[in-house]
N, C-alpha and C. Protein backbone atom coordinates (compact mmCIF):
# COMPACT_ATOMS: atom_id res chain seq x y z
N UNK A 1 0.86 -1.18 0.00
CA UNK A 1 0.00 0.00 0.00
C UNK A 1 0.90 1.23 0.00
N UNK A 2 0.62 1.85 -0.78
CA UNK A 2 1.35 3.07 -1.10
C UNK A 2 0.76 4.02 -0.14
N UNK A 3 1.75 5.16 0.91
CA UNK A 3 1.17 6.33 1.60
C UNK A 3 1.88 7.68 1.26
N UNK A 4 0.86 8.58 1.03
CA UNK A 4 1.06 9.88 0.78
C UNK A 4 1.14 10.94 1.71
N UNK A 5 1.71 12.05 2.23
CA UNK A 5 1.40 12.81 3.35
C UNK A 5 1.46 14.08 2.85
N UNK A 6 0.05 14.50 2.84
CA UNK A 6 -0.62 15.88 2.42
C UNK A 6 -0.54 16.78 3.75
N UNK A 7 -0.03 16.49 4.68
CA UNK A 7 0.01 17.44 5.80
C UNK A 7 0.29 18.96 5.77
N UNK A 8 1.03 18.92 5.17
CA UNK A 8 1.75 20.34 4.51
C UNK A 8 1.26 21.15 3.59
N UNK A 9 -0.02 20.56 3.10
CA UNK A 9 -0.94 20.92 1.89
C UNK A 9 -2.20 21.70 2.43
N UNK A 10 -2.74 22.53 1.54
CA UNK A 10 -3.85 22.94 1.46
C UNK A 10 -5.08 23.04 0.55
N UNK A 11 -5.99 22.85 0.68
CA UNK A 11 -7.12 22.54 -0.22
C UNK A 11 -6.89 24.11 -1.64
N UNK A 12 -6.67 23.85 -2.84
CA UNK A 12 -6.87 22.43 -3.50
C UNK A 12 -5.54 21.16 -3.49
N UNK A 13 -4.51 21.65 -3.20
CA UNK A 13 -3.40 20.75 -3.22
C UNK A 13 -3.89 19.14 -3.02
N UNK A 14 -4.85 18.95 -1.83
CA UNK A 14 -4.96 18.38 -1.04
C UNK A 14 -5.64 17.14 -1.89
N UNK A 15 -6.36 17.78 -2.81
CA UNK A 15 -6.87 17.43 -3.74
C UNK A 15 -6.97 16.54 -4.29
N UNK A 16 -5.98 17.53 -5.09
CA UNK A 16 -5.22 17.12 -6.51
C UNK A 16 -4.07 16.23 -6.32
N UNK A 17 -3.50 16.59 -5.03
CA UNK A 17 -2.41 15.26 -4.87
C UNK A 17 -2.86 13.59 -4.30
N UNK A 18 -4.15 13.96 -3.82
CA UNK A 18 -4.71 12.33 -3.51
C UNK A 18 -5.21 12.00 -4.85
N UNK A 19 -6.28 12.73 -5.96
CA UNK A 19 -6.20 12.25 -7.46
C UNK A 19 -5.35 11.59 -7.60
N UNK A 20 -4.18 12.78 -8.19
CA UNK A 20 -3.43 12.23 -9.09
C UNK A 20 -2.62 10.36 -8.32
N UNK A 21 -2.63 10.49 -7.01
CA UNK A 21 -2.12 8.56 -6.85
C UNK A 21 -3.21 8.22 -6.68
N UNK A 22 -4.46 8.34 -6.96
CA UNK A 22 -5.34 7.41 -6.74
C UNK A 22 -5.21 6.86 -8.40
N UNK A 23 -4.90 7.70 -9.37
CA UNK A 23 -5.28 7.59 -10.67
C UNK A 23 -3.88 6.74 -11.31
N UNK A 24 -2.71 6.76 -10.23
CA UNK A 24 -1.73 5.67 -10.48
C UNK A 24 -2.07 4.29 -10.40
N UNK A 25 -2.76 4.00 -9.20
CA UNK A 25 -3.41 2.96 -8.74
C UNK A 25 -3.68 1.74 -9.72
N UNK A 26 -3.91 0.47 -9.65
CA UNK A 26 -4.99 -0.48 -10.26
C UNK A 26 -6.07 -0.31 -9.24
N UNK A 27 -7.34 -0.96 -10.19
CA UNK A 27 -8.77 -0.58 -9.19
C UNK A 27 -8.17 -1.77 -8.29
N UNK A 28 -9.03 -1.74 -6.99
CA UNK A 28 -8.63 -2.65 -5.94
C UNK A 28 -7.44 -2.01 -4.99
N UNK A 29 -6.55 -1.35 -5.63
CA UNK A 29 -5.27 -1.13 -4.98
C UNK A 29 -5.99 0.17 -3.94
N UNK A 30 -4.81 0.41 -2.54
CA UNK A 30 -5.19 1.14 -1.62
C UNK A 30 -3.83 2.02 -1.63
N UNK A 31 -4.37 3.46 -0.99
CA UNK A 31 -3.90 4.24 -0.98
C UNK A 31 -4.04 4.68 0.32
N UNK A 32 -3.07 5.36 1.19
CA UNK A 32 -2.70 5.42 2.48
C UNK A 32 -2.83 7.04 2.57
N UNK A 33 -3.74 7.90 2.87
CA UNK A 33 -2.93 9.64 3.21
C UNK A 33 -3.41 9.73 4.69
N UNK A 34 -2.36 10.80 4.52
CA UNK A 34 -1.46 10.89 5.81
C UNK A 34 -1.83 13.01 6.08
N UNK A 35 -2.90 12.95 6.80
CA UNK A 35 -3.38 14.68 6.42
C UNK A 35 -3.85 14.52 7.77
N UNK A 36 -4.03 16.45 8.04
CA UNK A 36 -4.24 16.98 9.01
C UNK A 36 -5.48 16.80 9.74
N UNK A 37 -6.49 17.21 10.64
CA UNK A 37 -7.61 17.19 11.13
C UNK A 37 -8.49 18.52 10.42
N UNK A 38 -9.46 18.90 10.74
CA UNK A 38 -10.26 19.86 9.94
C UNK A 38 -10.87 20.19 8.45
N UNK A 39 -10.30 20.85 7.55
CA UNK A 39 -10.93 20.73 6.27
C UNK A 39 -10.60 19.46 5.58
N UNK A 40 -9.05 19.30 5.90
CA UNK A 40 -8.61 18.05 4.71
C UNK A 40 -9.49 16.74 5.31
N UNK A 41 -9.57 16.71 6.66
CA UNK A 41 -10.46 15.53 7.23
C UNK A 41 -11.67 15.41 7.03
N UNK A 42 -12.19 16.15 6.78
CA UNK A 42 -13.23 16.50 5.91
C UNK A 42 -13.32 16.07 4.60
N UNK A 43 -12.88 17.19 4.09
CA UNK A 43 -13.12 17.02 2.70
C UNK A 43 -12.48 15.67 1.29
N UNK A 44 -10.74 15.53 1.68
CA UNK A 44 -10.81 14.06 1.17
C UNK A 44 -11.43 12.93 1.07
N UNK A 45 -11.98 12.51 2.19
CA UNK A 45 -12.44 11.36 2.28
C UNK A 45 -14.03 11.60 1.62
N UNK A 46 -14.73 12.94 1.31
CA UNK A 46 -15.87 13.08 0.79
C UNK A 46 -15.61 12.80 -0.50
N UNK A 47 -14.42 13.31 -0.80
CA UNK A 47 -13.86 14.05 -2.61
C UNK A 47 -13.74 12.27 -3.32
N UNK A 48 -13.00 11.76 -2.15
CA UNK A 48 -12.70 10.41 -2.87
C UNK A 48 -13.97 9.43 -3.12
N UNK A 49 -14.79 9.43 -1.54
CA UNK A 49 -15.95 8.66 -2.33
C UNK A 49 -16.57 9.50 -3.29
N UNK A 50 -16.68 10.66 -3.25
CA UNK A 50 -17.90 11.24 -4.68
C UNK A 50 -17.32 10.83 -6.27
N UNK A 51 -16.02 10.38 -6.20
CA UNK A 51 -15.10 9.89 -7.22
C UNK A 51 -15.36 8.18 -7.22
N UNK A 52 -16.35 7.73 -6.79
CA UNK A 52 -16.89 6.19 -6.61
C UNK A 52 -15.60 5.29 -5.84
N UNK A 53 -14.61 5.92 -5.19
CA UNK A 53 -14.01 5.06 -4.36
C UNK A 53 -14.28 4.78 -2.67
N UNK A 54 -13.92 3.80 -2.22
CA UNK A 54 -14.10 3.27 -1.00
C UNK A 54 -13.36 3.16 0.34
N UNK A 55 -13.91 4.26 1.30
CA UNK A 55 -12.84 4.87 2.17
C UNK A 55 -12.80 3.53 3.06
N UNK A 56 -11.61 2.46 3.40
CA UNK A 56 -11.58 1.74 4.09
C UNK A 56 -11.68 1.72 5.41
N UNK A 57 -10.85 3.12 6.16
CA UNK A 57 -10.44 3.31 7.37
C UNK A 57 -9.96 4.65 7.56
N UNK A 58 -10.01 4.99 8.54
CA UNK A 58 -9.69 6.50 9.29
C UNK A 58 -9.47 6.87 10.61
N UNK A 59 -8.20 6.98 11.13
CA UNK A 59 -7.65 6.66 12.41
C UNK A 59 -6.34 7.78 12.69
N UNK A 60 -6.77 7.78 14.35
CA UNK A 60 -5.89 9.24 14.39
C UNK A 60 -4.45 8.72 14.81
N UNK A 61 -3.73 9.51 14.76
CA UNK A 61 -1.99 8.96 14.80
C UNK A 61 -1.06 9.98 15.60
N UNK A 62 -1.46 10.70 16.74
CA UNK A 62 -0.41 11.57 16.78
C UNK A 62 -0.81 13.23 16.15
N UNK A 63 -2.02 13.20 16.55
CA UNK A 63 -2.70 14.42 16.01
C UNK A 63 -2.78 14.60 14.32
N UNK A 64 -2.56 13.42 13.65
CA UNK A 64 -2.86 13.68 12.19
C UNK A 64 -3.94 12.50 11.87
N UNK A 65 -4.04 12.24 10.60
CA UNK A 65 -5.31 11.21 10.43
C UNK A 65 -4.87 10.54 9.15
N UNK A 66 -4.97 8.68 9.44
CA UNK A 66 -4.39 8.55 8.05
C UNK A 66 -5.19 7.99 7.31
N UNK A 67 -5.87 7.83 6.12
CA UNK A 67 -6.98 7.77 5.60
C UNK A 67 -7.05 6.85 4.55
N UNK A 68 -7.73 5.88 4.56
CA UNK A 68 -7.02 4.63 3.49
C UNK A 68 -8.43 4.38 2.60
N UNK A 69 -7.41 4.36 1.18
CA UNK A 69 -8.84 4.65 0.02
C UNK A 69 -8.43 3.31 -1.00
N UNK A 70 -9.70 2.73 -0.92
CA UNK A 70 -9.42 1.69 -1.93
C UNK A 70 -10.20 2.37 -3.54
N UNK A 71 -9.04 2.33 -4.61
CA UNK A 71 -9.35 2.73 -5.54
C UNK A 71 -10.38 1.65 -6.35
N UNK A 72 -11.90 2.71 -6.45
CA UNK A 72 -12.61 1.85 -7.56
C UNK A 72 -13.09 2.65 -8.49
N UNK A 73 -14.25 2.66 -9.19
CA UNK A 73 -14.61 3.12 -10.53
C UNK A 73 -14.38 4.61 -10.48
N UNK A 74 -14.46 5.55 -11.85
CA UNK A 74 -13.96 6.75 -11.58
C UNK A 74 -15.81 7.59 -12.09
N UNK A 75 -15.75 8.83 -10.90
CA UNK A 75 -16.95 9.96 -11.31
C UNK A 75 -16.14 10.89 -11.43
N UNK A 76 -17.04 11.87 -11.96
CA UNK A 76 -16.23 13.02 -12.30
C UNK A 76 -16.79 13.88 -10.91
N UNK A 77 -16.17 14.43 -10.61
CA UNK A 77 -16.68 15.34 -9.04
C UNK A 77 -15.62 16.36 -8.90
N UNK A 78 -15.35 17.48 -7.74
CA UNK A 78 -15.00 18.37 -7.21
C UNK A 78 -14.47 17.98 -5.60
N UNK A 79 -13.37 18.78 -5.66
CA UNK A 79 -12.38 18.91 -3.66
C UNK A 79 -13.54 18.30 -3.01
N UNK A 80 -15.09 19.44 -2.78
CA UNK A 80 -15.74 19.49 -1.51
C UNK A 80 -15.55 20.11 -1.16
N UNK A 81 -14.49 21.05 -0.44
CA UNK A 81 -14.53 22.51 -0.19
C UNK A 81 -14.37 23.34 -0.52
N UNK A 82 -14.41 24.92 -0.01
CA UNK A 82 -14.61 25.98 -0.62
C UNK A 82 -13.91 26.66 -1.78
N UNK A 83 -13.30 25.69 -2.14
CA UNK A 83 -12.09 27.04 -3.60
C UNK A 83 -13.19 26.53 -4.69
N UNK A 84 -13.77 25.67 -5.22
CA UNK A 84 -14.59 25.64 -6.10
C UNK A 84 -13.70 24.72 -7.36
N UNK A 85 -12.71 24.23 -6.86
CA UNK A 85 -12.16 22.73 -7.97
C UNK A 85 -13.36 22.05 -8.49
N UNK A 86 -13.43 21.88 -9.97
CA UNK A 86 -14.17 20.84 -10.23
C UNK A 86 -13.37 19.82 -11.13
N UNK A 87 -13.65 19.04 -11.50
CA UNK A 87 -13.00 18.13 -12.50
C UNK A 87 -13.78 18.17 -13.72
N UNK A 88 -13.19 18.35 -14.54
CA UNK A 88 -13.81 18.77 -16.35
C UNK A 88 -13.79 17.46 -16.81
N UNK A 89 -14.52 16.85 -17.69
CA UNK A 89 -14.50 15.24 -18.17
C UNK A 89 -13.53 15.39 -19.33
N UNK A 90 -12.65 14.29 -19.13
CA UNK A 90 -11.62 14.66 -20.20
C UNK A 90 -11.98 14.50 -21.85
């Protein structure tokens, strides 16, 4: 399982950097992030299921949260929070 740490990130970063390895992925495969409490705790784990994937688990570590996404079919969707990212169908 591959892990990413968006800690340092801010929405849209937060984003766009769980996309883009989810979109490395094979379907089935899991993805590990490694992000803060508040918006990103929030909003990833919304962004990824509205993208038809499957949040396995979510557990705190030391004041961060690591968030494990099993990659499945792809929607076209948006962050979830406020900057207004959407995803354009390619």
């Amino acid at each position: 399982m591959r892990t990413i740490d968006v800690t340092k990130d801010h929405c849209p970063m937060t984003f766009v950097k769980v996309k883009i390895a989810l979109e490395e992925l094979a379907l089935g495969e899991r993805l590990d992030v490694l992000l803060t409490p508040g918006e990103p705790l929030e909003n990833v784990p919304k962004s990824a299921e509205a993208e038809g994937n499957r949040i396995v688990e979510i557990k705190e570590e030391n004041g961060n949260y690591h968030v494990v996404i099993e990659k499945r079919g792809s929607i076209q969707a948006g962050c979830g929070c406020r900057c207004g990212v959407q995803n354009k169908p390619a």
